[in-house]
Protein backbone atom coordinates (compact mmCIF):
# COMPACT_ATOMS: atom_id res chain seq x y z
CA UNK A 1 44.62 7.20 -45.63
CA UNK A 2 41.10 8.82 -45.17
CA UNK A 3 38.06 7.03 -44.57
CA UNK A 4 35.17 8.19 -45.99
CA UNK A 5 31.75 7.40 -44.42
CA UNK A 6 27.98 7.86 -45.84
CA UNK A 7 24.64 6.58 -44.65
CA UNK A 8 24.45 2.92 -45.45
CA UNK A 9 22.11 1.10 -47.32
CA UNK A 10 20.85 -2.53 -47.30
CA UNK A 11 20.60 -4.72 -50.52
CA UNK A 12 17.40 -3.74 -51.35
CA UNK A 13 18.92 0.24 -51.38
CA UNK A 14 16.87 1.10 -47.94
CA UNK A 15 18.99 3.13 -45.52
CA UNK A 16 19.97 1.00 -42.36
CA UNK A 17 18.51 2.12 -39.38
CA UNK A 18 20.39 1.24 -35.74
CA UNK A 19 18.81 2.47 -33.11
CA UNK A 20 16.40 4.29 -34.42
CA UNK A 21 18.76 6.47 -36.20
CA UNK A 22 20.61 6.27 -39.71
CA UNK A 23 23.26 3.91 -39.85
CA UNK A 24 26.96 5.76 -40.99
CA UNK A 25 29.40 3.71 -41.45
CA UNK A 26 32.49 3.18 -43.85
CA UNK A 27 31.15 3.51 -46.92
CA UNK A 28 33.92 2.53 -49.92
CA UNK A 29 32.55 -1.17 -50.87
CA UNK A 30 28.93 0.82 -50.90
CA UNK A 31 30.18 3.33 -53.76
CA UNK A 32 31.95 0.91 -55.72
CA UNK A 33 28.69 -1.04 -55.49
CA UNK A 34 26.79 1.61 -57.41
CA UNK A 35 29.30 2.93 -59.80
CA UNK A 36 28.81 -0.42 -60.80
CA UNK A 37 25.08 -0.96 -61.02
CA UNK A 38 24.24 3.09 -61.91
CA UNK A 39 24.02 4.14 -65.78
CA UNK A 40 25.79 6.96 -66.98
CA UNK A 41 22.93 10.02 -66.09
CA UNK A 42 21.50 8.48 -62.59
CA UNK A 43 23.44 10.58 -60.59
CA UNK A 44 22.09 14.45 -61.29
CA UNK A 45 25.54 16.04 -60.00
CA UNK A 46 27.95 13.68 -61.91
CA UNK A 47 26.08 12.34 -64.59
CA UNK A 48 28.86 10.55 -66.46
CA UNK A 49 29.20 7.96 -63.28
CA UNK A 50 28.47 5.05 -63.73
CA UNK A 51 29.57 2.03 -65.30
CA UNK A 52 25.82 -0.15 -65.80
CA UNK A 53 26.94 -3.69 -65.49
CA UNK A 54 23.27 -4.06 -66.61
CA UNK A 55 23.92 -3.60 -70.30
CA UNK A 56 27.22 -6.08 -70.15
CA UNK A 57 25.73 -8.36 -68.74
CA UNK A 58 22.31 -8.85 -70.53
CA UNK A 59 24.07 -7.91 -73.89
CA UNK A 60 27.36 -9.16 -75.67
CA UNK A 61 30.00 -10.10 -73.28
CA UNK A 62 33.52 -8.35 -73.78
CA UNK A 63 35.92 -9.06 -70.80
CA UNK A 64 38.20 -6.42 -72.04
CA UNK A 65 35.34 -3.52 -72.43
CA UNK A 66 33.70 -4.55 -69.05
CA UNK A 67 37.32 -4.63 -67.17
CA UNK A 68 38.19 -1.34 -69.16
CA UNK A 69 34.72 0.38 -68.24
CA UNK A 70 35.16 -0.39 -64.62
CA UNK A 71 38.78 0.38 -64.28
CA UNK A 72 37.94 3.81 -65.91
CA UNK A 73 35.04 4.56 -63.66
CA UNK A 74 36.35 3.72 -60.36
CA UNK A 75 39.88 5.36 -61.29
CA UNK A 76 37.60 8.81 -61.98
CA UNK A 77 35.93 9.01 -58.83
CA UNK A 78 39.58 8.66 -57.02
CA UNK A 79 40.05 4.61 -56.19
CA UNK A 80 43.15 2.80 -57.29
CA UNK A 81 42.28 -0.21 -59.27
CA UNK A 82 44.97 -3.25 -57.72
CA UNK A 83 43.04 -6.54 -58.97
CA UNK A 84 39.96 -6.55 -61.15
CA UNK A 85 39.04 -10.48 -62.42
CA UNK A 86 35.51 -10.49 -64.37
CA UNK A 87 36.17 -14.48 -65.18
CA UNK A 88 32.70 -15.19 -63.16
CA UNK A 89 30.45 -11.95 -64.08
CA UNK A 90 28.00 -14.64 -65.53
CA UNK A 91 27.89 -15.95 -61.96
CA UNK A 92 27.10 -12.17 -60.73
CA UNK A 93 30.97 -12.37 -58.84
CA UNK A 94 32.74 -9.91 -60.05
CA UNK A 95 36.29 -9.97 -57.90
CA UNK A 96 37.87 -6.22 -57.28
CA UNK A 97 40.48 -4.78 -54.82
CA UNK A 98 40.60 -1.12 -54.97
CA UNK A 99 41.38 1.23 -52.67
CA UNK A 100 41.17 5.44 -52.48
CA UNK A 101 43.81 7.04 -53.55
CA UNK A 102 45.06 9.48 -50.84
CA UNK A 103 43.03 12.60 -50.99
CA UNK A 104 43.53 14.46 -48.01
C-alpha cells in the first residue's frame, strides 16, 4: 500500500520543525484530521472537502448525518471507512479506522 507523506503540523496547525528543517512525515491521521475540522470551501482546489464537525457539534446532534457526512468525505478523498463510532463526539472522541484505498 502507498504511504503518503506531507509536512506535519502541530495541534495548534504550526508546521513542525526538526532540525531546523520542516518535519515530513506520514501524513494520513493529519488529513483525516482536517477533512474533519475544514468546512466545505476552505480548501481553494477542492472546495467541497470537508466535513465541519463544527456545525454538528455546536448544533443539533444526528449520529446518523454526522457518521454519514464523514463516511462520505473520507471515502471521496480515497480512504476506506472500516470502523467509524461517534457514541462520544460530545466528549470531542470521535473513534475511526480508515485506511487508503490502494492508489498506486
Amino acid at each position: 500500500m502507498a504511504t503518503f507523506t506531507d509536512i506535519i503540523t502541530d495541534a495548534d496547525g504550526d508546521f513542525e520543525i526538526l532540525n531546523g528543517d520542516l518535519f515530513i512525515n506520514d501524513s494520513d491521521s493529519q488529513h483525516v484530521e482536517m477533512i474533519l475540522t475544514a468546512d466545505k470551501g476552505q480548501f481553494r482546489q477542492f472546495p467541497l472537502i470537508g466535513v465541519g464537525l463544527r456545525k454538528f457539534i455546536n448544533g443539533p446532534f444526528n449520529s446518523q448525518a454526522i457518521k454519514q457526512a464523514i463516511k462520505l468525505q473520507l471515502e471521496s478523498d480515497g480512504y476506506n471507512v472500516r470502523k467509524l463510532d461517534v457514541s462520544n463526539i460530545t466528549k470531542g472522541i470521535i473513534d475511526i479506522d480508515a485506511k487508503r484505498k490502494n492508489t498506486l
